[in-house]
N, C-alpha and C. Protein backbone atom coordinates (compact mmCIF):
# COMPACT_ATOMS: atom_id res chain seq x y z
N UNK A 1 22.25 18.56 24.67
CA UNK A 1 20.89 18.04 24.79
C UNK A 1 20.91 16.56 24.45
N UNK A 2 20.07 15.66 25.08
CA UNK A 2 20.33 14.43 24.94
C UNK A 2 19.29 13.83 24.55
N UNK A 3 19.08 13.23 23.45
CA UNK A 3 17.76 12.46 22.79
C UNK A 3 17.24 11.59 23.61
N UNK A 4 15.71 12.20 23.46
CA UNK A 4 14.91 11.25 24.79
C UNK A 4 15.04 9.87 24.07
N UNK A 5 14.69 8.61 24.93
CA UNK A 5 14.46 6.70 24.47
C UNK A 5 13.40 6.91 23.33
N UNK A 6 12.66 8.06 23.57
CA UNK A 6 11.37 7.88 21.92
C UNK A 6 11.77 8.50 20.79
N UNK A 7 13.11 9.15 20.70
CA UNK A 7 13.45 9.39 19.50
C UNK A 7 14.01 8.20 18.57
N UNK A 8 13.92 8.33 17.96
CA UNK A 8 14.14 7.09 16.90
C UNK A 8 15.30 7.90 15.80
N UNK A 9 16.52 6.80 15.37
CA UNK A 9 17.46 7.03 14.94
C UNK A 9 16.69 6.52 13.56
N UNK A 10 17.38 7.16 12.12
CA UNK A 10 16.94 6.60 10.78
C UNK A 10 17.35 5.56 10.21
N UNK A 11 17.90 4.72 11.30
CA UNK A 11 18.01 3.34 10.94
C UNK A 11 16.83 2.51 11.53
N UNK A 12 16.38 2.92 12.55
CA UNK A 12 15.41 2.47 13.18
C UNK A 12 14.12 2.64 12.49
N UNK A 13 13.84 3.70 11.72
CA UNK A 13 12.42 3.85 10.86
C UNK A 13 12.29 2.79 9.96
N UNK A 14 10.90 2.66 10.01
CA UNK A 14 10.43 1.35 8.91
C UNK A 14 10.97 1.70 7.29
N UNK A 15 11.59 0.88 6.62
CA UNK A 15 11.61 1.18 5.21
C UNK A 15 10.34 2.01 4.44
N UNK A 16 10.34 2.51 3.30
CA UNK A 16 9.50 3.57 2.63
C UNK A 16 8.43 2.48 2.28
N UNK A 17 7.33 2.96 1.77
CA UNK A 17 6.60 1.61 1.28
C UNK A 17 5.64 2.29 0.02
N UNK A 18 5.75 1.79 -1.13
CA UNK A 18 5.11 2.15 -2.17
C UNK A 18 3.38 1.81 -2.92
N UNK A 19 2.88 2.51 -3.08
CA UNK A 19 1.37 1.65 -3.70
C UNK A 19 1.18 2.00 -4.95
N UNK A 20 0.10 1.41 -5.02
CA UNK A 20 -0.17 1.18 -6.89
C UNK A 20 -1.61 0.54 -6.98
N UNK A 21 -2.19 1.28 -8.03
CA UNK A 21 -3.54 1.22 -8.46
C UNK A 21 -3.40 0.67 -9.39
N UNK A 22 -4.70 -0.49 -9.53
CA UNK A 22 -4.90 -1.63 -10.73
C UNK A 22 -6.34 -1.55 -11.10
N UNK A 23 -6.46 -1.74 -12.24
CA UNK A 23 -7.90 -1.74 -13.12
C UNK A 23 -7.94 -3.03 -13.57
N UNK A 24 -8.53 -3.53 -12.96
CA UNK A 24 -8.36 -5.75 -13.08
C UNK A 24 -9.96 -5.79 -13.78
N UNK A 25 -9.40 -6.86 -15.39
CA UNK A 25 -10.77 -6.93 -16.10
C UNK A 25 -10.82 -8.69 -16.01
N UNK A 26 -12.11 -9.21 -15.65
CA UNK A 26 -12.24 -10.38 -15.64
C UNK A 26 -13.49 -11.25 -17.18
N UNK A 27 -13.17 -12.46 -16.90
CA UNK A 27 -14.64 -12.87 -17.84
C UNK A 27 -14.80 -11.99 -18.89
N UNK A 28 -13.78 -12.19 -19.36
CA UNK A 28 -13.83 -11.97 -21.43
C UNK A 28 -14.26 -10.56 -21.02
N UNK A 29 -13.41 -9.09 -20.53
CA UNK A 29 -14.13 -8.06 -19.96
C UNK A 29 -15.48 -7.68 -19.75
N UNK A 30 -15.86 -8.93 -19.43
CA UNK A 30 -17.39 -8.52 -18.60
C UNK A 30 -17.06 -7.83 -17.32
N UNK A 31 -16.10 -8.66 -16.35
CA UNK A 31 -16.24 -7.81 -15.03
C UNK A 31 -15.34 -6.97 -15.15
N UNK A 32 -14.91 -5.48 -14.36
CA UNK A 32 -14.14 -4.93 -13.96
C UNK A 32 -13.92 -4.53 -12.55
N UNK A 33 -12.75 -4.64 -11.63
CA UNK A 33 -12.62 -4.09 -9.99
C UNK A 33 -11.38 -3.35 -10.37
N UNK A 34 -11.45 -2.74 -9.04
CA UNK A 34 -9.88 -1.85 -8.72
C UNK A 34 -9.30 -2.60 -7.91
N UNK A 35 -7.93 -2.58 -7.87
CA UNK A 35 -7.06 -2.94 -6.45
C UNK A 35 -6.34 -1.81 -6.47
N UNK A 36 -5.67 -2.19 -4.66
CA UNK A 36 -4.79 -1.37 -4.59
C UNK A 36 -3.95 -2.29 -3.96
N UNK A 37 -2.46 -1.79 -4.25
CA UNK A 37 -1.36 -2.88 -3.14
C UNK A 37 -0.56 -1.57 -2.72
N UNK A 38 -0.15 -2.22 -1.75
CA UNK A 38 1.02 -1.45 -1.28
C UNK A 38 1.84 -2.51 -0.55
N UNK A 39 3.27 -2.01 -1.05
CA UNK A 39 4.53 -2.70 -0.28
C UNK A 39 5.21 -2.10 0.00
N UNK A 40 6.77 -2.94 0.48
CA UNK A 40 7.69 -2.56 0.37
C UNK A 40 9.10 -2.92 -0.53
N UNK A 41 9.29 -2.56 -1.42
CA UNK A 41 9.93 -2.69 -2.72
C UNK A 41 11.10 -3.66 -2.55
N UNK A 42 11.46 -3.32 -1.49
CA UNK A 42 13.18 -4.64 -0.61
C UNK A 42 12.58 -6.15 -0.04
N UNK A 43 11.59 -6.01 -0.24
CA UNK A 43 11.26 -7.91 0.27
C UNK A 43 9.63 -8.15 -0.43
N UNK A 44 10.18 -9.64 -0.88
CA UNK A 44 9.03 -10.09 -1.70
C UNK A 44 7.89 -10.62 -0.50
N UNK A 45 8.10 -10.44 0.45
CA UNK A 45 7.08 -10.90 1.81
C UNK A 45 5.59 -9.83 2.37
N UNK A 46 6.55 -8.43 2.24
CA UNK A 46 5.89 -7.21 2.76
C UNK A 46 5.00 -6.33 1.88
N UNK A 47 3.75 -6.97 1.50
CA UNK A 47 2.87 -6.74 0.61
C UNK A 47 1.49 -6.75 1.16
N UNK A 48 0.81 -5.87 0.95
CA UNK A 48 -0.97 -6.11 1.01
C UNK A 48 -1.82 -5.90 -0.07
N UNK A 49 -2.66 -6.81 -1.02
CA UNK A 49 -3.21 -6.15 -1.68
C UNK A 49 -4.72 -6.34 -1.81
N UNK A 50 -5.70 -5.04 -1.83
CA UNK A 50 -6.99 -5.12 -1.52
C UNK A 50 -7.86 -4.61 -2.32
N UNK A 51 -8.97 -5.40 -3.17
CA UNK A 51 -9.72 -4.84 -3.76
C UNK A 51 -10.65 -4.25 -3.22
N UNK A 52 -11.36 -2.90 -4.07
CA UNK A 52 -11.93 -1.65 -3.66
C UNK A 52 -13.81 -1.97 -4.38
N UNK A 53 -14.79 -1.41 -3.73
CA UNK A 53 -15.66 -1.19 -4.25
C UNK A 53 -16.01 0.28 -4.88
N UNK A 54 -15.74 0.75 -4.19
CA UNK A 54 -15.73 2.67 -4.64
C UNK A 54 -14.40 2.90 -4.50
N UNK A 55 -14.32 4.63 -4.94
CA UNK A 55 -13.18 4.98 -4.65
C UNK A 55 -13.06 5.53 -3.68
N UNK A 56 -12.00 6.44 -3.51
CA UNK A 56 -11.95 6.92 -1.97
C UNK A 56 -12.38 8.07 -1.86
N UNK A 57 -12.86 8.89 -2.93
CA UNK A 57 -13.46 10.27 -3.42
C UNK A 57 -14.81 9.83 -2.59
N UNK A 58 -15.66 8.45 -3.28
CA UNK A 58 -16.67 8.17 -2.79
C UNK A 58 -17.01 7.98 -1.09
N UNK A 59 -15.98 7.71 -0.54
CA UNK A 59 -15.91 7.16 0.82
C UNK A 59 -15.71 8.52 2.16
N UNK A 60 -15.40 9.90 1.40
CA UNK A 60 -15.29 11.08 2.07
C UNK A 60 -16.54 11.52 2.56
C-alpha cells in the first residue's frame, strides 16, 4: 500500500506547542487580568500571548 501525497511523515508535523495561564496584578494590586500564551518551547520567535476578559467556562 502506498501513502497517499496527504499523508504527512513525523518529521513533517509542526513541533508540539505548550500554554500557560497567568494571573497578572497591576497598580500596587489594584488591577488584576489573565493571560494566556502559548508557544513553542524550541524557538524564542514562536509565541502568542493574549489577555482574556472571562474565562472560557464563561464563553460556552
Amino acid at each position: 500500500m502506498n501513502p497517499s501525497s496527504s499523508d504527512a511523515d513525523a518529521a513533517d508535523l509542526p513541533a508540539a506547542v505548550t500554554s500557560e495561564g497567568y494571573r497578572i496584578t497591576t497598580d500596587g494590586d489594584d488591577e488584576t487580568f489573565f493571560a494566556l500564551c502559548i508557544e513553542e518551547p524550541d524557538s524564542d520567535d514562536a509565541w502568542i500571548m493574549s489577555d482574556t476578559v472571562e474565562g472560557l467556562d464563561a464563553m460556552r
